[in-house]
N, C-alpha and C. Protein backbone atom coordinates (compact mmCIF):
# COMPACT_ATOMS: atom_id res chain seq x y z
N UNK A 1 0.84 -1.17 0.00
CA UNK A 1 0.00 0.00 0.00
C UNK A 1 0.89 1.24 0.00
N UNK A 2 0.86 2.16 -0.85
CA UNK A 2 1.21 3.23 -0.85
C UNK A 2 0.81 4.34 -0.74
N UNK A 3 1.14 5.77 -0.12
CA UNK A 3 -0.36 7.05 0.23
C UNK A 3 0.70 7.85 -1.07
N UNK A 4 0.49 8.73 -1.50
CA UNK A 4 0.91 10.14 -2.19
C UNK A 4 -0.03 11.36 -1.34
N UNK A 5 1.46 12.12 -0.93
CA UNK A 5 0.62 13.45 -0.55
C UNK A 5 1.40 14.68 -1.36
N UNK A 6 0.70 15.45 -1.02
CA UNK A 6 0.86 16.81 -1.95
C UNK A 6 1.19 17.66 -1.40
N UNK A 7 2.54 18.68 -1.26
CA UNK A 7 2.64 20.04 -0.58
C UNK A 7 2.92 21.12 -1.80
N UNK A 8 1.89 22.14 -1.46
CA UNK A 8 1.68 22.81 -2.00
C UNK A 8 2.78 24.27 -1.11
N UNK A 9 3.84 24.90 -2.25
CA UNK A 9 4.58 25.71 -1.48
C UNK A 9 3.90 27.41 -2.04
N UNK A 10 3.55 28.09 -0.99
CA UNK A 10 2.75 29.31 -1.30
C UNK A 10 4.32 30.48 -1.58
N UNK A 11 3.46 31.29 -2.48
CA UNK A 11 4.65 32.33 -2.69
C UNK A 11 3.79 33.45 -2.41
N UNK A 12 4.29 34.48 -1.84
CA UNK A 12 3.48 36.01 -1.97
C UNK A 12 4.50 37.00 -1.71
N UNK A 13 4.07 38.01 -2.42
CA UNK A 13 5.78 38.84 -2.58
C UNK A 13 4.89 40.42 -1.57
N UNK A 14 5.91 40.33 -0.98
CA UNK A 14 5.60 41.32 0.29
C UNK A 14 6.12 42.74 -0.38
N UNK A 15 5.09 44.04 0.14
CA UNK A 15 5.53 45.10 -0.10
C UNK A 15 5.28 46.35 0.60
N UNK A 16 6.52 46.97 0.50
CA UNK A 16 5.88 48.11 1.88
C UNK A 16 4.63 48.43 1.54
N UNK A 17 4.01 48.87 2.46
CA UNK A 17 2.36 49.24 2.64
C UNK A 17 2.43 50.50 2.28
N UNK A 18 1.77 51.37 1.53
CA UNK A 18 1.02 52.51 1.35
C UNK A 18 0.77 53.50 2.36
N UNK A 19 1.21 54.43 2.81
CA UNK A 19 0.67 55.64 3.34
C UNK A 19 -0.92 55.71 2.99
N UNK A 20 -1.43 54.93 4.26
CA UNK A 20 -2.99 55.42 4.13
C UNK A 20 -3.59 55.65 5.49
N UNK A 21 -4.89 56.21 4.99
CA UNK A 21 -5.72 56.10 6.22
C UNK A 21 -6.08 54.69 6.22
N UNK A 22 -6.99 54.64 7.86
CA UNK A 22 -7.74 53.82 8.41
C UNK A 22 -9.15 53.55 7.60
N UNK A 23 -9.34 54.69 6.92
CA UNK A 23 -10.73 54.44 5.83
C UNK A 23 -10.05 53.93 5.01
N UNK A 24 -9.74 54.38 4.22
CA UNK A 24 -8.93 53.66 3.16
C UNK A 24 -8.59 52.29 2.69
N UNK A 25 -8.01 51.86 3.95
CA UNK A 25 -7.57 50.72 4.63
C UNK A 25 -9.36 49.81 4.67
N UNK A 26 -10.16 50.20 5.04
CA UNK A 26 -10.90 49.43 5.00
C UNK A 26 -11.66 49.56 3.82
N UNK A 27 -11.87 50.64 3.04
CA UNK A 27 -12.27 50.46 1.42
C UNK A 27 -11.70 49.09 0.89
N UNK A 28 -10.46 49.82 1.07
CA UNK A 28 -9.65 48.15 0.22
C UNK A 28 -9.91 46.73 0.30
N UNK A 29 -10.73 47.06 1.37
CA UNK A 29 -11.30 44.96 1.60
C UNK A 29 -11.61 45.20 1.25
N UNK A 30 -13.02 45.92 1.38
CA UNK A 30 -14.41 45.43 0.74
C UNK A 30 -14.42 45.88 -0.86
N UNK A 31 -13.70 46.51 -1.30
CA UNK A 31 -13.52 46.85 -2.78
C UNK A 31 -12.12 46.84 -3.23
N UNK A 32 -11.04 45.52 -3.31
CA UNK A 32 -10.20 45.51 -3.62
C UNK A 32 -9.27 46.19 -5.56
N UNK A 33 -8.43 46.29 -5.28
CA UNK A 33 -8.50 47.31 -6.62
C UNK A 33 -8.09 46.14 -7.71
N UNK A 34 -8.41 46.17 -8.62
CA UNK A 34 -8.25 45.47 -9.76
C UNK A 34 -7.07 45.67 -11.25
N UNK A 35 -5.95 46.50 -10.29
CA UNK A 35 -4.91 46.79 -11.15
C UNK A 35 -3.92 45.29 -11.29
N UNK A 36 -3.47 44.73 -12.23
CA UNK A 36 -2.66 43.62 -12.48
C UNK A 36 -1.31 44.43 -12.42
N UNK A 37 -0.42 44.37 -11.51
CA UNK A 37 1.34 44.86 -11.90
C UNK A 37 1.82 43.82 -12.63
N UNK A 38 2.55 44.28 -13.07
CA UNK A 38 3.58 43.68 -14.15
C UNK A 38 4.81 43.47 -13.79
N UNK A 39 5.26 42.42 -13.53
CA UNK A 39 6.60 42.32 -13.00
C UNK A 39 7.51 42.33 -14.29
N UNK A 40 9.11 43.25 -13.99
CA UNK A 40 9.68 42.78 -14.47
C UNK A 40 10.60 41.79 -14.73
N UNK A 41 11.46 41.53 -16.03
CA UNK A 41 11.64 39.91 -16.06
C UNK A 41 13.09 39.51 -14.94
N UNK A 42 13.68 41.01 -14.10
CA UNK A 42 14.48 40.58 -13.30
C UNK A 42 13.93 40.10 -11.74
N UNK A 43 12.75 40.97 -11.96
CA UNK A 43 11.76 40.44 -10.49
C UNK A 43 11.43 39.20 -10.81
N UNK A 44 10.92 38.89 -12.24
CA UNK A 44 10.24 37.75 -11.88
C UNK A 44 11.62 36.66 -11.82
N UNK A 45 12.87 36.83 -12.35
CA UNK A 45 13.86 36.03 -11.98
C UNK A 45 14.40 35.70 -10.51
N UNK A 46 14.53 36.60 -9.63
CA UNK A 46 14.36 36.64 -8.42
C UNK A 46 13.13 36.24 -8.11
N UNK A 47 12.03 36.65 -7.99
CA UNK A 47 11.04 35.98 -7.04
C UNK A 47 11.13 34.25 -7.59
N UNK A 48 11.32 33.42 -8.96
CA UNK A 48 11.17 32.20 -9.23
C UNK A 48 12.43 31.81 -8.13
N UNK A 49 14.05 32.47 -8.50
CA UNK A 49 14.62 31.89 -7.36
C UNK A 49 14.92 31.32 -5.70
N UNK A 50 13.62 32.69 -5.43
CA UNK A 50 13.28 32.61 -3.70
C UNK A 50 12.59 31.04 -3.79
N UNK A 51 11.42 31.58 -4.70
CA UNK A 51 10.41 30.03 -4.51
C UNK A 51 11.38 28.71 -4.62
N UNK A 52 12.67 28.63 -5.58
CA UNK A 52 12.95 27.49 -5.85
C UNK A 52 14.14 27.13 -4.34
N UNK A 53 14.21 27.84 -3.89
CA UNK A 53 14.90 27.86 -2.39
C UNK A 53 14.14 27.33 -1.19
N UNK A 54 12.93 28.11 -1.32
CA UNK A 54 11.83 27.78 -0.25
C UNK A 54 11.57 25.59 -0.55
N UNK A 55 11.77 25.26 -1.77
CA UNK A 55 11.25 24.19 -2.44
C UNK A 55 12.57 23.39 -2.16
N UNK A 56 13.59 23.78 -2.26
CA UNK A 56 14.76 23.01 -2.02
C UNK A 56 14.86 22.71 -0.29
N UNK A 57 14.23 23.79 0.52
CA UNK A 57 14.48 23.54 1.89
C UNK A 57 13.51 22.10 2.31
N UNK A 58 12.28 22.69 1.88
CA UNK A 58 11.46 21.39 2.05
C UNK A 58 12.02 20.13 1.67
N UNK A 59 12.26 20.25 0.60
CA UNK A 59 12.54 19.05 0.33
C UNK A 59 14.16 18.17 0.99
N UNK A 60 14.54 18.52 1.10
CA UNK A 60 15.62 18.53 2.24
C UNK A 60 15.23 18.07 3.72
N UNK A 61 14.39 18.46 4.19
CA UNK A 61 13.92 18.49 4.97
C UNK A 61 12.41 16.72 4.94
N UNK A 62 12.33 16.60 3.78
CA UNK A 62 11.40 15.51 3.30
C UNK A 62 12.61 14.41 3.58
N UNK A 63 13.44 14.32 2.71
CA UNK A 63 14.54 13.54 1.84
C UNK A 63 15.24 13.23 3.31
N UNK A 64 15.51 14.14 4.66
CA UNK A 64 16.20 13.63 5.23
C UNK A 64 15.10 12.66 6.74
N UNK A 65 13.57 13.16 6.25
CA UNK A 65 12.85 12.23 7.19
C UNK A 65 12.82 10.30 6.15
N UNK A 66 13.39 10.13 4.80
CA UNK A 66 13.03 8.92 4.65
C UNK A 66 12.55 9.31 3.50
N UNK A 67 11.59 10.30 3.34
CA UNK A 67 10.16 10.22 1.83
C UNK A 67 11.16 10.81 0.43
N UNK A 68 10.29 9.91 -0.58
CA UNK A 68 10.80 10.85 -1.46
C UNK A 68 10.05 11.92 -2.09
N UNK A 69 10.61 12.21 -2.81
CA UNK A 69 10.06 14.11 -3.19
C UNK A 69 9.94 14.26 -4.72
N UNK A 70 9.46 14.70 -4.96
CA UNK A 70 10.12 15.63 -6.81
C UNK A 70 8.88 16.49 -6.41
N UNK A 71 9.50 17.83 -7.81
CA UNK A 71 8.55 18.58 -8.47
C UNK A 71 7.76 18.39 -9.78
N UNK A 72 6.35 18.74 -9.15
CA UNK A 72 5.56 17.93 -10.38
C UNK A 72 5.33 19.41 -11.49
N UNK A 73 5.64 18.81 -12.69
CA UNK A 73 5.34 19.48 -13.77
C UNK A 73 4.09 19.51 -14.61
N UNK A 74 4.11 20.12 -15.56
CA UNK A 74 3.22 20.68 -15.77
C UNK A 74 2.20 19.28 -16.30
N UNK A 75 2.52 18.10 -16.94
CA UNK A 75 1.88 17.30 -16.80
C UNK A 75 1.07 16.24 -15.95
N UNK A 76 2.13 16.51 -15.37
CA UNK A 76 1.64 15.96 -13.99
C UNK A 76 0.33 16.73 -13.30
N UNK A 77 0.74 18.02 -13.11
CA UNK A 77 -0.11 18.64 -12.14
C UNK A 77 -1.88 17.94 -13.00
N UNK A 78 -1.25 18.55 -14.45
CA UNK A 78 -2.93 18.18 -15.58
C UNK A 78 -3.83 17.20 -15.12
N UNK A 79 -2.92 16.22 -14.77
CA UNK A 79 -3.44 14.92 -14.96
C UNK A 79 -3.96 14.89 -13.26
N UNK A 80 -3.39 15.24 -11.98
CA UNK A 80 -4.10 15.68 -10.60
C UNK A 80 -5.58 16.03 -10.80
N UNK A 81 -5.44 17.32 -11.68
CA UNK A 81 -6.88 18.18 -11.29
C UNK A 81 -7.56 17.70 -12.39
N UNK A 82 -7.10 16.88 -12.96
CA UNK A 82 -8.43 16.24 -13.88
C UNK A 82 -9.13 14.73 -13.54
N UNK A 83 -7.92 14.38 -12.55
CA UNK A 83 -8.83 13.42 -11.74
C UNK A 83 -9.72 13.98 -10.01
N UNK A 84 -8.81 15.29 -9.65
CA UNK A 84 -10.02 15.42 -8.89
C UNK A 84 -11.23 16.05 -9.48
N UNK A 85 -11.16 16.81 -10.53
CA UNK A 85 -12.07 17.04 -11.14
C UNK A 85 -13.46 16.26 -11.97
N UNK A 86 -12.73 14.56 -12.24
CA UNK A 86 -13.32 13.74 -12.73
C UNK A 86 -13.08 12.42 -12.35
N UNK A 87 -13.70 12.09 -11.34
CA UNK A 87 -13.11 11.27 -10.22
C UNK A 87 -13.71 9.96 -10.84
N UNK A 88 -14.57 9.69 -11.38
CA UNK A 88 -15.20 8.29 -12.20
C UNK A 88 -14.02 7.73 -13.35
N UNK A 89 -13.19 8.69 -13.81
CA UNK A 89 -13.23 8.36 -15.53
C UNK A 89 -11.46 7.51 -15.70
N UNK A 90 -11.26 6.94 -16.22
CA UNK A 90 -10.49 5.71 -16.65
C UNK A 90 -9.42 6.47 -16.73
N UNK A 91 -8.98 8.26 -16.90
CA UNK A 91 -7.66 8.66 -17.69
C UNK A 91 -6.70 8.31 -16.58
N UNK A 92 -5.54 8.23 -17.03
CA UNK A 92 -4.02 7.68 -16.13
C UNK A 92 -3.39 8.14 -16.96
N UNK A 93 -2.69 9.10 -15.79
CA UNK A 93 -1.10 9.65 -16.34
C UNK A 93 -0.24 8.65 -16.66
N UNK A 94 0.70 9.31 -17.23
CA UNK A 94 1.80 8.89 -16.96
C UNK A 94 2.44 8.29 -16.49
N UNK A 95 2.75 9.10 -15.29
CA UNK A 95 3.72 8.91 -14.19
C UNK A 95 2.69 7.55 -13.11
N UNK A 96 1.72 7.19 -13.38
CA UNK A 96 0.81 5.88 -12.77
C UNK A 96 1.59 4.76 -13.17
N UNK A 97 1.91 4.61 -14.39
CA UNK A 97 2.04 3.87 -15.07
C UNK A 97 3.30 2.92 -14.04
């Protein structure tokens, strides 16, 4: 018998806060603003490197309790949310095999 579990590693890129009021401050929940920033491609090189650090610790940290580890790609992940998504149906990845 074998289990597979899944850790999901969160990224969120922190930034000084805004000079605001206390109104303000609460506008923003209830009507959050809908601007998309655009990172550039040296931020987004740095922020992929933090994440791939945060991902190396874990796993380090997996690898030295016994389990093994990888990162699942992009096929992989497909083939996850299309079976939790379609939990009856016959498809098998790949990596089942």
């Amino acid at each position: 018998m074998s289990k597979k579990f899944y850790i999901v590693v969160p990224f969120y890129v922190f930034e000084a806060p805004s000079k605001s009021g206390v109104i303000q401050s609460l506008k923003s929940i209830f009507k959050p603003s809908t601007i998309v920033k655009e990172l550039t491609p040296e931020q987004l090189e740095t922020y992929k490197s933090q994440l791939l650090q945060r991902t190396e610790l874990i796993f380090d940290g997996l690898i030295g309790m016994g389990l093994k580890a990888k990162t699942l790609e992009r096929d992989d992940l497909m083939s996850i949310f299309y079976g939790l998504y379609n939990p009856g149906s016959k498809f098998t990845s790949r990596s089942d095999n």
